[in-house]
C-alpha atoms as a PDB file:
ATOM      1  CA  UNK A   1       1.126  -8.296  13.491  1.00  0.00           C
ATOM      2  CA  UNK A   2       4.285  -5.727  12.349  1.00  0.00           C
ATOM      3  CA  UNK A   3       4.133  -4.150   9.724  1.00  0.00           C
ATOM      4  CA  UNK A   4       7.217  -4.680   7.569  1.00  0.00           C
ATOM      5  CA  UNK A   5       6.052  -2.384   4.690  1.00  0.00           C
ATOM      6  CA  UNK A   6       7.918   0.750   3.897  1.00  0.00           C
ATOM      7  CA  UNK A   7       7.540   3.465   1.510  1.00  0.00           C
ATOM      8  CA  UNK A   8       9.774   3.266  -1.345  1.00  0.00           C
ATOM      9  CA  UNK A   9      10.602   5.723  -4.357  1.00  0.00           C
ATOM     10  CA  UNK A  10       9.715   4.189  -7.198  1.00  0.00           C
ATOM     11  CA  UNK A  11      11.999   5.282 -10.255  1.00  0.00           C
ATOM     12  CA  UNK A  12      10.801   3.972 -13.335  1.00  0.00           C
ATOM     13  CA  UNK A  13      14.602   2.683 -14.311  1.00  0.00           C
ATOM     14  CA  UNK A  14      14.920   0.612 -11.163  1.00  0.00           C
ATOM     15  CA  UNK A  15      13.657  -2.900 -11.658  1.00  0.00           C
ATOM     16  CA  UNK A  16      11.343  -4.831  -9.753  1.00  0.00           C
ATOM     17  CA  UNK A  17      14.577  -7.362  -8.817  1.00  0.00           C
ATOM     18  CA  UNK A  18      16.085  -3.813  -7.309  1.00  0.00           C
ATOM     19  CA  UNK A  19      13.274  -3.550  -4.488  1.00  0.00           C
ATOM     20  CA  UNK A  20      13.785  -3.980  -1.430  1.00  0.00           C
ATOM     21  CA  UNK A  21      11.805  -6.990   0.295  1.00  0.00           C
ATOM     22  CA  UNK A  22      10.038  -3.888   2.646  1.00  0.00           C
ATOM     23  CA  UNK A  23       8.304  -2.980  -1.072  1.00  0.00           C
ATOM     24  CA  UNK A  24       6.341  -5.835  -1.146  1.00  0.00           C
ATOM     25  CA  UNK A  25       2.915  -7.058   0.336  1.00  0.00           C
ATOM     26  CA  UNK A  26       4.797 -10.415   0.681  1.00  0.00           C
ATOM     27  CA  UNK A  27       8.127  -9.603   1.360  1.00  0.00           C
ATOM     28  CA  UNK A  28      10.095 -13.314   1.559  1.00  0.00           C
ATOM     29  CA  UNK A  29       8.531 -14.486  -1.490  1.00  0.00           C
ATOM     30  CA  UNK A  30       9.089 -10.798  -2.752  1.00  0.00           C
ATOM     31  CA  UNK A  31       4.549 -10.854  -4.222  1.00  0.00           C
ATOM     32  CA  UNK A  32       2.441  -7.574  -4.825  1.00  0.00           C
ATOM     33  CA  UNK A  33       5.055  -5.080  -4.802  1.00  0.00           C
ATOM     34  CA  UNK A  34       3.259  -1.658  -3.301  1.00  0.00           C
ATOM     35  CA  UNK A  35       5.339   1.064  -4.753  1.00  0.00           C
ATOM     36  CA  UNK A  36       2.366   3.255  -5.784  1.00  0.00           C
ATOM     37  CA  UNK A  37      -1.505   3.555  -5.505  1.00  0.00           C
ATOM     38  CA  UNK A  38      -2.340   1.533  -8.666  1.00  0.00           C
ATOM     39  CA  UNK A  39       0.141  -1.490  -7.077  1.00  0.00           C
ATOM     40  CA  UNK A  40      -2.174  -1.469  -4.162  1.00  0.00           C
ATOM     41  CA  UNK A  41      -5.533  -1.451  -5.810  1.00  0.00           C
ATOM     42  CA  UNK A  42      -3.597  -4.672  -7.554  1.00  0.00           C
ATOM     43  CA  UNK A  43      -2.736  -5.908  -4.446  1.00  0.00           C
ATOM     44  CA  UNK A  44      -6.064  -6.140  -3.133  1.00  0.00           C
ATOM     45  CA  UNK A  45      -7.478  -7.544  -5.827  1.00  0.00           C
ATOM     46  CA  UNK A  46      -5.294 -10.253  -6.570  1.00  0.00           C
ATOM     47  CA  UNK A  47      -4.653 -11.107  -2.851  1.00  0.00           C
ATOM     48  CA  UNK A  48      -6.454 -14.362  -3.765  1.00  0.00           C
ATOM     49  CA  UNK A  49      -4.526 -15.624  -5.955  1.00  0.00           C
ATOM     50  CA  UNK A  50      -1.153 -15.401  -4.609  1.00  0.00           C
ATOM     51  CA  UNK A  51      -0.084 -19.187  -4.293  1.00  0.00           C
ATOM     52  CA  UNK A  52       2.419 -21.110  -1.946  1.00  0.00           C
ATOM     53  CA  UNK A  53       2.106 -18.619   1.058  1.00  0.00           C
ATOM     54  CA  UNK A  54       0.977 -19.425   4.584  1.00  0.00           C
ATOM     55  CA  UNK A  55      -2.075 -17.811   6.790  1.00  0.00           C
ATOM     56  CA  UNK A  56       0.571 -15.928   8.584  1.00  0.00           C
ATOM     57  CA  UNK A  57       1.851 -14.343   5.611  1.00  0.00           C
ATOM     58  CA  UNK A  58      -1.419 -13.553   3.859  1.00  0.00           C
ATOM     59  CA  UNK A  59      -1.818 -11.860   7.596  1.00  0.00           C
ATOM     60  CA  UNK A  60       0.854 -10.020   7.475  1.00  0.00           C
ATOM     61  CA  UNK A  61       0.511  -8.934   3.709  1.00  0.00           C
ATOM     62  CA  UNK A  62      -2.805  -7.559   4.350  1.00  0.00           C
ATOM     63  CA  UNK A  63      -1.323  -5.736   7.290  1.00  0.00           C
ATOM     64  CA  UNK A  64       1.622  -4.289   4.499  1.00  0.00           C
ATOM     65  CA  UNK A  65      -1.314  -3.476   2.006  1.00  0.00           C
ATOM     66  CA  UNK A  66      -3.291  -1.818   4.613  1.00  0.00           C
ATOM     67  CA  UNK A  67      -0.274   0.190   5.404  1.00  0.00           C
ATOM     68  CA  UNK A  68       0.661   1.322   2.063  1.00  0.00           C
ATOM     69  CA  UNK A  69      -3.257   2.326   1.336  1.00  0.00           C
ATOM     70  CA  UNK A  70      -2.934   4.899   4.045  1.00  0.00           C
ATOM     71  CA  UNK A  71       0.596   6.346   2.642  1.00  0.00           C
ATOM     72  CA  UNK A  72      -1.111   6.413  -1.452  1.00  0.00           C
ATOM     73  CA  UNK A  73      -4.638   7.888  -0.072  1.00  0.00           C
ATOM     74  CA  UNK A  74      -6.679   4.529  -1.168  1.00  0.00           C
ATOM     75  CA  UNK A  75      -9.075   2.566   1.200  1.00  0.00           C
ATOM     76  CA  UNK A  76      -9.390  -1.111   2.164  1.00  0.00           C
ATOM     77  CA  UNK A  77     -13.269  -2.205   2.578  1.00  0.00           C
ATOM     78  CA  UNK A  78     -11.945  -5.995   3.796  1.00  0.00           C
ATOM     79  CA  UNK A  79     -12.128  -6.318   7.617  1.00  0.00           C
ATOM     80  CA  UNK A  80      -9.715  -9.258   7.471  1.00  0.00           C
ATOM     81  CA  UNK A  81      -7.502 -10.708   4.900  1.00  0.00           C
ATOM     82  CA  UNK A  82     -10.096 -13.653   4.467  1.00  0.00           C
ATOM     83  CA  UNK A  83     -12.378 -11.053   2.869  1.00  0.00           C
ATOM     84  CA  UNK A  84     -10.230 -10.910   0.155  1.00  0.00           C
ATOM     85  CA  UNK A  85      -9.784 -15.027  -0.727  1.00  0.00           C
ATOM     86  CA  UNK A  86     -12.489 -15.576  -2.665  1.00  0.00           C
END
């Protein structure tokens, strides 16, 4: 699975809208944006609960979040991104 995640800088005056779709775990449905550490940690732990997405994107989501962990120096215990549907 690609990656489509990419680092972004994250100034407090640019708006969510104002992301690109690379910022986000899910990037069509623009979910979980992963601009900094603390967006991660609430990536992983609402993973769950994102709605209206297929097993293909929830795939390639956790691939995103597992990217952007590395980059902001926090670690991923799930295996798989059916660890994290609870």
């Amino acid at each position: 699975m690609e990656i489509t995640w990419k680092p972004t800088t994250r100034n407090d005056d640019v708006s969510r809208s104002k992301l690109p779709d690379s910022a986000f775990a899910f990037p069509n449905e623009r979910k979980e944006p992963l601009t900094d550490a603390g967006h991660v940690r609430s990536a992983i732990a609402r993973f769950g609960e994102v709605s209206g997405v297929t097993e293909s994107e929830r795939a390639q989501a956790f691939e995103n979040i597992k990217a952007a962990a590395v980059y902001y120096g926090e670690s991923v215990r799930a295996a798989s991104w059916h660890d994290l549907v609870g």
